[in-house]
Protein backbone atom coordinates (compact mmCIF):
# COMPACT_ATOMS: atom_id res chain seq x y z
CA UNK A 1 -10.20 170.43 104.77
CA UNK A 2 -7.12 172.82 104.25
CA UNK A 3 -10.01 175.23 102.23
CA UNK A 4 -12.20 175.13 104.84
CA UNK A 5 -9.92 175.86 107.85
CA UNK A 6 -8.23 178.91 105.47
CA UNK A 7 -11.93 180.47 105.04
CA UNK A 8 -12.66 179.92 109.05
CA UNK A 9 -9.28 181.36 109.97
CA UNK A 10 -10.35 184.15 107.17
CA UNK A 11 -13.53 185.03 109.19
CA UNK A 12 -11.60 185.12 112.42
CA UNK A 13 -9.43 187.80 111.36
CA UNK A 14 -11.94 189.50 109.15
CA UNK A 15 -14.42 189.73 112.38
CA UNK A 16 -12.00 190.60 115.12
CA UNK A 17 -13.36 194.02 116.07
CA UNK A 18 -16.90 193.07 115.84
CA UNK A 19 -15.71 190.33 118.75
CA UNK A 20 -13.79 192.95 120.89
CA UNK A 21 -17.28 194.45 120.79
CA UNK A 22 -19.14 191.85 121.85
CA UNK A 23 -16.48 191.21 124.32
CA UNK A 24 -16.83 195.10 125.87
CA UNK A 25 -20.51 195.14 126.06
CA UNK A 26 -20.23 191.42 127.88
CA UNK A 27 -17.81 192.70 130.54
CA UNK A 28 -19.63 196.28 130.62
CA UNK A 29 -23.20 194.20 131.89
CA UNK A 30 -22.72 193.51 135.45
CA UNK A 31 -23.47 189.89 136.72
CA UNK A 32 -22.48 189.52 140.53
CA UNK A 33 -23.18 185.88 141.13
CA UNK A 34 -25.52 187.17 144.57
CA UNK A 35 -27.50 189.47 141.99
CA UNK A 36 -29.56 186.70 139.88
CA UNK A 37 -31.25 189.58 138.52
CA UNK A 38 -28.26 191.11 136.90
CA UNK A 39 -27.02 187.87 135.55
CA UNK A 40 -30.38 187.34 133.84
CA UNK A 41 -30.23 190.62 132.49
CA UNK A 42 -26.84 189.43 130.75
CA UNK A 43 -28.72 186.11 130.08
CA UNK A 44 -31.15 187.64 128.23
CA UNK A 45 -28.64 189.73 125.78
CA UNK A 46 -26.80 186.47 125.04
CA UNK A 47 -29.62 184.51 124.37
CA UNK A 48 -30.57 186.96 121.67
CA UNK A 49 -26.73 186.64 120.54
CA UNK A 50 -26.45 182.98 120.46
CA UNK A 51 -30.23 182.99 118.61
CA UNK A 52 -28.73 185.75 116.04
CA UNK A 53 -25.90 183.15 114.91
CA UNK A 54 -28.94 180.22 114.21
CA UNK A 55 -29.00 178.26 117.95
CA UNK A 56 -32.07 177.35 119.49
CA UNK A 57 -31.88 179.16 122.74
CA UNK A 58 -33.76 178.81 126.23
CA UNK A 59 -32.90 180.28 129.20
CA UNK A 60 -33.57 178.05 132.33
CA UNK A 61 -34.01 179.30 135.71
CA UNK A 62 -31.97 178.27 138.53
CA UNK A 63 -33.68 179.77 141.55
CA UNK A 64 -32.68 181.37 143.98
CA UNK A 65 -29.89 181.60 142.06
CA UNK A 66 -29.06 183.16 138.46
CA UNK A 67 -30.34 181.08 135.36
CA UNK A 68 -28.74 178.71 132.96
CA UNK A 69 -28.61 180.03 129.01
CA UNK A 70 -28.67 176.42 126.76
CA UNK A 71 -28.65 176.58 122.85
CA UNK A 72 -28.41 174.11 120.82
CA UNK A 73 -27.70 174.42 116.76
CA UNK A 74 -28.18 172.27 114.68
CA UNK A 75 -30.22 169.35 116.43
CA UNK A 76 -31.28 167.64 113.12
CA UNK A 77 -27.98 166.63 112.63
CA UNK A 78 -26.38 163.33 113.04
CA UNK A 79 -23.81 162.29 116.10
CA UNK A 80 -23.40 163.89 118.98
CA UNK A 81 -23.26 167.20 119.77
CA UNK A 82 -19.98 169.28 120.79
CA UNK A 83 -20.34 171.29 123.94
CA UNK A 84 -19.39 174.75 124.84
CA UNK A 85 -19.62 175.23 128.68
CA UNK A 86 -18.60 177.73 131.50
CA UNK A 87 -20.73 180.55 133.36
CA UNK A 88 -21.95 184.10 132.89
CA UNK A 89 -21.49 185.07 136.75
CA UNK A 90 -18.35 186.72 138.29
CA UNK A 91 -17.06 187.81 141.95
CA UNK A 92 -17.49 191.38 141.19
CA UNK A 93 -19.48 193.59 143.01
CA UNK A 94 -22.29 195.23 141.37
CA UNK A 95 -21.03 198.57 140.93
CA UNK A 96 -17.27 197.43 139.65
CA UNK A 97 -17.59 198.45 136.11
CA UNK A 98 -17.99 201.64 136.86
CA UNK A 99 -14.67 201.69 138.92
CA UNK A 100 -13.15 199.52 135.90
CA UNK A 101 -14.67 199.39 132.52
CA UNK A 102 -13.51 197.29 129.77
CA UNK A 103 -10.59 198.76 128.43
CA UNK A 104 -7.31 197.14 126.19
CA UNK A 105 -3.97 198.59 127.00
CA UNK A 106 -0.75 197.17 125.06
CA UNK A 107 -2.50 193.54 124.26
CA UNK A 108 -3.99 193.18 127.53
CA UNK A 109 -7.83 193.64 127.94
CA UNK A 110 -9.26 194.57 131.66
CA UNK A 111 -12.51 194.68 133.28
CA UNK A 112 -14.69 192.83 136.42
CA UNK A 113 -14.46 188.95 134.58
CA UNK A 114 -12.59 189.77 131.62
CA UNK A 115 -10.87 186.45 132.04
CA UNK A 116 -13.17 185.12 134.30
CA UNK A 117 -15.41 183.85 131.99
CA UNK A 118 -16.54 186.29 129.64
CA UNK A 119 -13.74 186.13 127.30
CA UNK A 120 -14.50 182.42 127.06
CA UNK A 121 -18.23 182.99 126.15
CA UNK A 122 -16.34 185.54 123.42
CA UNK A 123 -14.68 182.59 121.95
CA UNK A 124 -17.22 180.05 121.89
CA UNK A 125 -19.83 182.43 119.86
CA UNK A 126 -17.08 183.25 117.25
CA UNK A 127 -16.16 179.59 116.64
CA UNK A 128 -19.79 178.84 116.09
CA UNK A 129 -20.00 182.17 114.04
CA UNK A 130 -16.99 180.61 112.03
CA UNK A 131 -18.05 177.38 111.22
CA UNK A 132 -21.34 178.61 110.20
CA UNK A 133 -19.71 180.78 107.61
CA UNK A 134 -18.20 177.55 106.27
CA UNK A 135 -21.45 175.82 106.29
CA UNK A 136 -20.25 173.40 108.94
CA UNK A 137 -23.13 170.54 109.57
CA UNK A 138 -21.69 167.02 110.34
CA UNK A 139 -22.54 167.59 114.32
CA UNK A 140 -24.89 169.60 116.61
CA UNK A 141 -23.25 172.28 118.43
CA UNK A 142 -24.22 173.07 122.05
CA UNK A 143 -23.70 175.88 124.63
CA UNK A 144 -24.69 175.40 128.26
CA UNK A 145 -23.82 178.73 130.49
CA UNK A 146 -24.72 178.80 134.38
CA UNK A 147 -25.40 181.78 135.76
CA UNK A 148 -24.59 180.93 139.30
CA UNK A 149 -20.84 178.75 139.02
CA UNK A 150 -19.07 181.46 141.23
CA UNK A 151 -21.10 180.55 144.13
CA UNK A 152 -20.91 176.88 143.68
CA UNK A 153 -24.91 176.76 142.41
CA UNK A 154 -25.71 176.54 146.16
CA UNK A 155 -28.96 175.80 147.04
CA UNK A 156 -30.16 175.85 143.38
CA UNK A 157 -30.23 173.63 140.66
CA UNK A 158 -27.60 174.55 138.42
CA UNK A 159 -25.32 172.03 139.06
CA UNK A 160 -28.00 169.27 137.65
CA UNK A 161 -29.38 171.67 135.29
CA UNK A 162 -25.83 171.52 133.76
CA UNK A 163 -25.11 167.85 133.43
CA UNK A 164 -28.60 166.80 132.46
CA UNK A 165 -28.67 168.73 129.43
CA UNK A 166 -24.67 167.47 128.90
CA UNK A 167 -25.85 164.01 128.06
CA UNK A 168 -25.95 164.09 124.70
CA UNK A 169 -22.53 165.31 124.10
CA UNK A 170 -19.81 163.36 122.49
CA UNK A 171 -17.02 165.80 124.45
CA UNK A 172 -16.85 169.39 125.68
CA UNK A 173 -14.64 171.90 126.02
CA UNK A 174 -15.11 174.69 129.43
CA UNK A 175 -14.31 177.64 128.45
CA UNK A 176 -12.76 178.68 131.69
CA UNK A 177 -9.67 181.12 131.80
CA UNK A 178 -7.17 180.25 130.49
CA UNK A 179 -3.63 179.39 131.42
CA UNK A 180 -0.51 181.47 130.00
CA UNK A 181 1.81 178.90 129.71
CA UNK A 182 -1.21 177.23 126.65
CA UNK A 183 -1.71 174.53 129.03
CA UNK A 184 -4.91 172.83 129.25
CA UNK A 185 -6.30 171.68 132.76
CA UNK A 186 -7.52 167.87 132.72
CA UNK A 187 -8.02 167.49 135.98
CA UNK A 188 -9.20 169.99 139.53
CA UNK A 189 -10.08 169.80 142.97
CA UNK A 190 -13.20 169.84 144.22
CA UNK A 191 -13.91 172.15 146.82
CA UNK A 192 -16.74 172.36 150.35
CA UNK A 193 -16.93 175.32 152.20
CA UNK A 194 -18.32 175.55 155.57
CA UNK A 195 -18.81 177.16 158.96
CA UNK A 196 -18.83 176.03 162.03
CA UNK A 197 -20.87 178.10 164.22
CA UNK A 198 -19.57 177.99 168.03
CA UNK A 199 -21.57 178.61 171.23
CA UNK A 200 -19.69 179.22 174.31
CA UNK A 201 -21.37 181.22 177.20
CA UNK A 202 -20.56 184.85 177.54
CA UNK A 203 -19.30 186.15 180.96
CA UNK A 204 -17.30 189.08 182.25
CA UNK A 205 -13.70 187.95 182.30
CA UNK A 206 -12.68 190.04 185.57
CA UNK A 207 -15.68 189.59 187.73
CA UNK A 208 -16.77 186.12 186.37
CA UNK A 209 -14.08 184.31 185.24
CA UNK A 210 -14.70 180.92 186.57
CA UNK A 211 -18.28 180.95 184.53
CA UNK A 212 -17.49 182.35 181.61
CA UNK A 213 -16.45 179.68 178.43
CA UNK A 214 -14.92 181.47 175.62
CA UNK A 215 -16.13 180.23 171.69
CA UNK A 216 -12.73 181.91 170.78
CA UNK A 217 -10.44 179.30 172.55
CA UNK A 218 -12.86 176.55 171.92
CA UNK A 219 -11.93 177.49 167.95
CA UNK A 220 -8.81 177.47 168.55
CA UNK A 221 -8.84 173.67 169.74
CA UNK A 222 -11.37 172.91 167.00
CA UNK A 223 -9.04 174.54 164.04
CA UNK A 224 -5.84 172.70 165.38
CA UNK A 225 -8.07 169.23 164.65
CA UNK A 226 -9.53 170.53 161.64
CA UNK A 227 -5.92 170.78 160.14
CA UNK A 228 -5.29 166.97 161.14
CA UNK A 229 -7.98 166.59 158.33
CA UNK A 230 -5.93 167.62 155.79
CA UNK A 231 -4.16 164.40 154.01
CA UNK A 232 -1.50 165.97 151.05
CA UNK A 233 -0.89 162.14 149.65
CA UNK A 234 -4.73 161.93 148.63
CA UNK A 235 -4.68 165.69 147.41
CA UNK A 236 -7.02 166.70 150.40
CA UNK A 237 -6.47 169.92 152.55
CA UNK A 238 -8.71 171.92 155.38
CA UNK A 239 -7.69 175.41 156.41
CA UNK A 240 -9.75 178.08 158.74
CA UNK A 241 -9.73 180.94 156.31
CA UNK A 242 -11.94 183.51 158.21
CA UNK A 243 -12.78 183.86 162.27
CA UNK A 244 -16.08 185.71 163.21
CA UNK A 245 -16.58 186.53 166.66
CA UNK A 246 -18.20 189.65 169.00
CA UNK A 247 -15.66 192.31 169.81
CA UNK A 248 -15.44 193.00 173.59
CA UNK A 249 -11.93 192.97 175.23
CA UNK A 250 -13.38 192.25 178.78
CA UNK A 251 -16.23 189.21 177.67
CA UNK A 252 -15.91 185.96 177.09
CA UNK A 253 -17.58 185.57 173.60
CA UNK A 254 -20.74 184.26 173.77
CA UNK A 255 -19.91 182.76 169.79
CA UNK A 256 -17.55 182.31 167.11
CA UNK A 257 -17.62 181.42 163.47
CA UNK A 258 -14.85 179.72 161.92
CA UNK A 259 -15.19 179.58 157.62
CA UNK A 260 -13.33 176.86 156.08
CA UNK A 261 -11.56 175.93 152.46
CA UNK A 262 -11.32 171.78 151.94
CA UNK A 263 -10.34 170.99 148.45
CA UNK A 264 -9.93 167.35 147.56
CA UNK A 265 -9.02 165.14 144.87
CA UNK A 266 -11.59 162.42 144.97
CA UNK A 267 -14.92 162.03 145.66
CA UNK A 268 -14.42 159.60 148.07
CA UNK A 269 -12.35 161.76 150.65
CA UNK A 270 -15.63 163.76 151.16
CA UNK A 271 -17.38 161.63 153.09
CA UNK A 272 -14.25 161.26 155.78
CA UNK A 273 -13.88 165.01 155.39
CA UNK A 274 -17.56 165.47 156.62
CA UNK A 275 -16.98 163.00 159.46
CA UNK A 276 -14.42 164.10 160.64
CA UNK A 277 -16.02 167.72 160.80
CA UNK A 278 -19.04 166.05 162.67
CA UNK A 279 -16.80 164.71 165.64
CA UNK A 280 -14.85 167.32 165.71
CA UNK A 281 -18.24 169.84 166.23
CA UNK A 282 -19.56 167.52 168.87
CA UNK A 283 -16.42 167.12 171.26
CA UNK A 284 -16.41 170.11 173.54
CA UNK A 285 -12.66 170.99 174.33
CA UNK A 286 -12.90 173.01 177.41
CA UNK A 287 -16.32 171.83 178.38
CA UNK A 288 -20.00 173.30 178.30
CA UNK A 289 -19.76 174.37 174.65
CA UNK A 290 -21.64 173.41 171.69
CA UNK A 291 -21.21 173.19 167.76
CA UNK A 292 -22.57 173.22 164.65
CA UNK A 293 -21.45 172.61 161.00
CA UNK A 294 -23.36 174.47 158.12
CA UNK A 295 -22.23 173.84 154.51
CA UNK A 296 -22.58 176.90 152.34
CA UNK A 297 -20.75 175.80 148.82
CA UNK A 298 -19.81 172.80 147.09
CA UNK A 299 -18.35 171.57 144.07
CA UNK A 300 -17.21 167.96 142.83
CA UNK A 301 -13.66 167.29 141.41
CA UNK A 302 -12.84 167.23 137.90
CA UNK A 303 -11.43 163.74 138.03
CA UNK A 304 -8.67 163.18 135.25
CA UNK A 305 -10.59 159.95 133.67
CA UNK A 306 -9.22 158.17 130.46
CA UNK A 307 -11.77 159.87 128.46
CA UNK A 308 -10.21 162.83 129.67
CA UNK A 309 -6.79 162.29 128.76
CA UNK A 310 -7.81 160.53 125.23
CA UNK A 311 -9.86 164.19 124.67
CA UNK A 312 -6.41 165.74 125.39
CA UNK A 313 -4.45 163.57 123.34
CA UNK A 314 -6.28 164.41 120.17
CA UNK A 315 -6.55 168.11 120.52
CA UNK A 316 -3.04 167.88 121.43
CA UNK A 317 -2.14 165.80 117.92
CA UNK A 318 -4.41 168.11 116.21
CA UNK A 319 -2.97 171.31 117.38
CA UNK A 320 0.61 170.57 116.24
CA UNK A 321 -0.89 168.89 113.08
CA UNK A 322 -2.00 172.49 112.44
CA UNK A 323 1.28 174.67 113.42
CA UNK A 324 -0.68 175.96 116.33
CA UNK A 325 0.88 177.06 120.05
CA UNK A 326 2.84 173.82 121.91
CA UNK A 327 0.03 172.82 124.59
CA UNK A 328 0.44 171.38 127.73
CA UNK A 329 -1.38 169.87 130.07
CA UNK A 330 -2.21 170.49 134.00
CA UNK A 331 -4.33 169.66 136.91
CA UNK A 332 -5.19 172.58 139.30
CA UNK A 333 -6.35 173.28 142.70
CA UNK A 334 -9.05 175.75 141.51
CA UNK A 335 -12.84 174.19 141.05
CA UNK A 336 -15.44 174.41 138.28
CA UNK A 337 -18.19 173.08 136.38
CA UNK A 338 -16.26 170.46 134.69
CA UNK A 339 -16.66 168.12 137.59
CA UNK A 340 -20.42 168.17 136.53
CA UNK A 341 -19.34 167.30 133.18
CA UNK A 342 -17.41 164.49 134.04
CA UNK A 343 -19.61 163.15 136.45
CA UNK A 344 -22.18 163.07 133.84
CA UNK A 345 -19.32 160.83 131.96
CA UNK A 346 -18.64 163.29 129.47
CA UNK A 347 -15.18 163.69 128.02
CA UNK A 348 -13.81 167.37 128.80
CA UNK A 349 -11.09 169.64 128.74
CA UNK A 350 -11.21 172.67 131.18
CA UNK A 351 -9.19 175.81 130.80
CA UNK A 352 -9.82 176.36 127.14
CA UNK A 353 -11.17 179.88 126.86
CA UNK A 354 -8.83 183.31 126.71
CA UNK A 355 -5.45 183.49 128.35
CA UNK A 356 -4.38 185.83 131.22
CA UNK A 357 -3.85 185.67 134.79
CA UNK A 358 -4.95 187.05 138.32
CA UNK A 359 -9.17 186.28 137.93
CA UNK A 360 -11.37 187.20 141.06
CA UNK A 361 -8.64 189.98 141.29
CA UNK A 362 -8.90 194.16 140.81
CA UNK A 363 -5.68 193.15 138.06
CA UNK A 364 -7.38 190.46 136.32
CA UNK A 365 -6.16 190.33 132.67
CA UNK A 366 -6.80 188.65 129.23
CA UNK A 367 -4.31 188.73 126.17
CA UNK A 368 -6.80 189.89 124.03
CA UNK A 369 -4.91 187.73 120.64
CA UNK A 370 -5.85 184.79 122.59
CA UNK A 371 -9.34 185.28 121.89
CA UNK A 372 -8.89 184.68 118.15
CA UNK A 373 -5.85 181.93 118.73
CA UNK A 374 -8.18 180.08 120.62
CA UNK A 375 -11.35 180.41 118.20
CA UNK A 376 -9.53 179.09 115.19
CA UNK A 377 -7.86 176.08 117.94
CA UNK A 378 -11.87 174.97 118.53
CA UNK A 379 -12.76 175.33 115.20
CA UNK A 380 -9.74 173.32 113.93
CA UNK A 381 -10.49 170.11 116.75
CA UNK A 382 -13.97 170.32 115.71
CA UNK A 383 -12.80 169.77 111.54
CA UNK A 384 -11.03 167.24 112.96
CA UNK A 385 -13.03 165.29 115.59
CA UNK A 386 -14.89 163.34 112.66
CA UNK A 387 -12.07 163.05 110.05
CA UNK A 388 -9.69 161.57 112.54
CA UNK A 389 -12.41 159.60 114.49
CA UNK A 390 -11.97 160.91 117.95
């Protein structure tokens, strides 16, 4: 094994520039998660990618949202297959690489989802591209990208379309960002967002005060319950993040919208979440108002299971087996598509593509050595997973 991992850590370092490339022209095709056509556009260039380096590829779409890219390599193989997952979308703006193309500056690279996940999808195509050059065949190797994670595959089918096709996997790894401390996340919070949309009747507040019911204070009663929701023992909290409501100094507002953030811990809390939302919509606080809940995003936790931690455990042995980086390990308040993963009862670690800090921000970064750290890390477990007997 020691001649194979020296010829993969060889192609690594012999291929680094061709992956900055890659990397640049990634971050440099725009794919705003509310512009499905863009993120197809980068679907389509990485499924010709992923196709160049011997996968099967087919692009699957996840109306009205952007599609899912799946590829699969190596199918005739025995076992199951090792899974690369994570998303193509990002938070940006179409229009933000023009404001802030890819660019490296002192081992830092920048650009709209640099970290967040492109750099990820970087370092799943060069492990692949690694073991191939070693000939690698004992399992099938399998990527599944969604092209709408950023908005929480609301009111599409990305969500299933991810852990159907997980099912065959002995374990995957998400190729989220990644945390600069080498920690991997086992374990997040799942997350609702929602509004409640408040009707109060609008009225002149000098002349017709007595008539007038304002959707502003009746938020304000609402929000103070809302918090009540919030349980920090079970992991659970509920915070108004954004208020919506007409602009006139001398009305009564006619309606207000209150957005809010829940994140919880377990599954279970969502139901008591939702319920308690319900009564809390359909008590009227001052009287002759009315309320309605709308849910606009989801997304499951990323329960820390036993498989989980076993997955951990290994990589873990593995990693200091081979002189690589201390890891650690951490849960984190932040969603994504891992909870589909688990729920599907598939071992998986989350955090594992390139390290950096400050994703869905204008200073999002990635430590661009990290790309090729982390490469010759998967390439290393995945040596491993069948010599050691994961």
């Amino acid at each position: 094994m020691k001649e194979s991992l020296n010829k993969i850590y060889e192609y690594i370092d012999n291929n680094k520039e061709e992956a900055i490339s890659f990397w640049e022209r990634i971050v440099n095709t725009e794919s705003y998660t509310k512009e499905p056509n863009d993120v197809s556009n980068l679907a389509n260039f990485l499924n010709d990618e992923f196709q160049n380096c011997g996968m099967d590829c087919e692009i699957i779409p996840a109306k009205p949202n952007g599609p899912t890219l799946i590829g699969n390599l190596g199918l005739d193989r025995k076992n199951k297959a090792i899974l690369f997952s994570g998303h193509m979308d990002t938070v940006f703006k179409t229009g933000s690489v023009s404001e802030r193309p890819f660019k490296i500056e002192n081992g830092k690279a920048y650009g709209p989802g640099v970290l967040d996940m492109k750099g990820g999808i970087v370092i799943s195509l060069l492990t692949i591209k690694a073991l191939n050059s070693i000939g690698y065949d004992k399992r099938p190797i399998k990527i599944i990208f969604s092209g709408d994670e950023e908005c929480g595959h609301y009111q599409s089918s990305g969500g299933k379309i991810l852990s159907d096709n997980a099912k065959d996997s002995l374990c995957a790894f998400n190729m989220e960002t990644g945390l600069v401390d080498n920690s991997l996340c086992i374990g997040r919070k799942g997350r609702l967002e929602c509004i409640l949309h408040i009707n109060g009747i609008e009225a002149h507040a000098g002349n017709d005060f007595e008539n007038g019911r304002s959707a502003i204070e009746e938020a304000a009663f609402k929000i103070t319950k809302i918090r009540d929701l919030t349980n920090s023992e079970n992991g659970t909290t509920c915070v108004a993040t954004i208020i919506d409501s007409p602009k006139i100094s001398n009305c009564f507002p006619k309606n207000c919208n209150i957005t809010l953030d829940i994140r919880f811990e377990k599954i279970a809390e969502v139901d008591r979440v939702k319920k308690g939302l319900e009564k809390i919509a359909n008590t009227s606080f001052i009287g002759n108002t009315s309320c309605e809940v709308e849910y606009t995003n989801s997304m499951m936790p990323y329960e820390t299971t036993e498989s989980v931690l076993k997955l951990y455990d290994f990589v873990d042995r593995v990693a200091q087996e081979n002189n690589f980086k201390k890891l650690g390990k951490k849960t984190l308040g932040g969603s994504s598509d891992a909870s589909y993963l688990t729920i599907a009862n598939i071992p998986t670690l989350c955090s594992c593509g390139v390290k950096g800090q400050w994703n869905h921000t204008v200073d999002e970064y990635a430590i661009v050595d990290s790309i090729f750290e982390r490469a010759k890390l998967w390439a290393t477990v995945i040596l491993n997973i069948d010599e050691k007997n994961l």
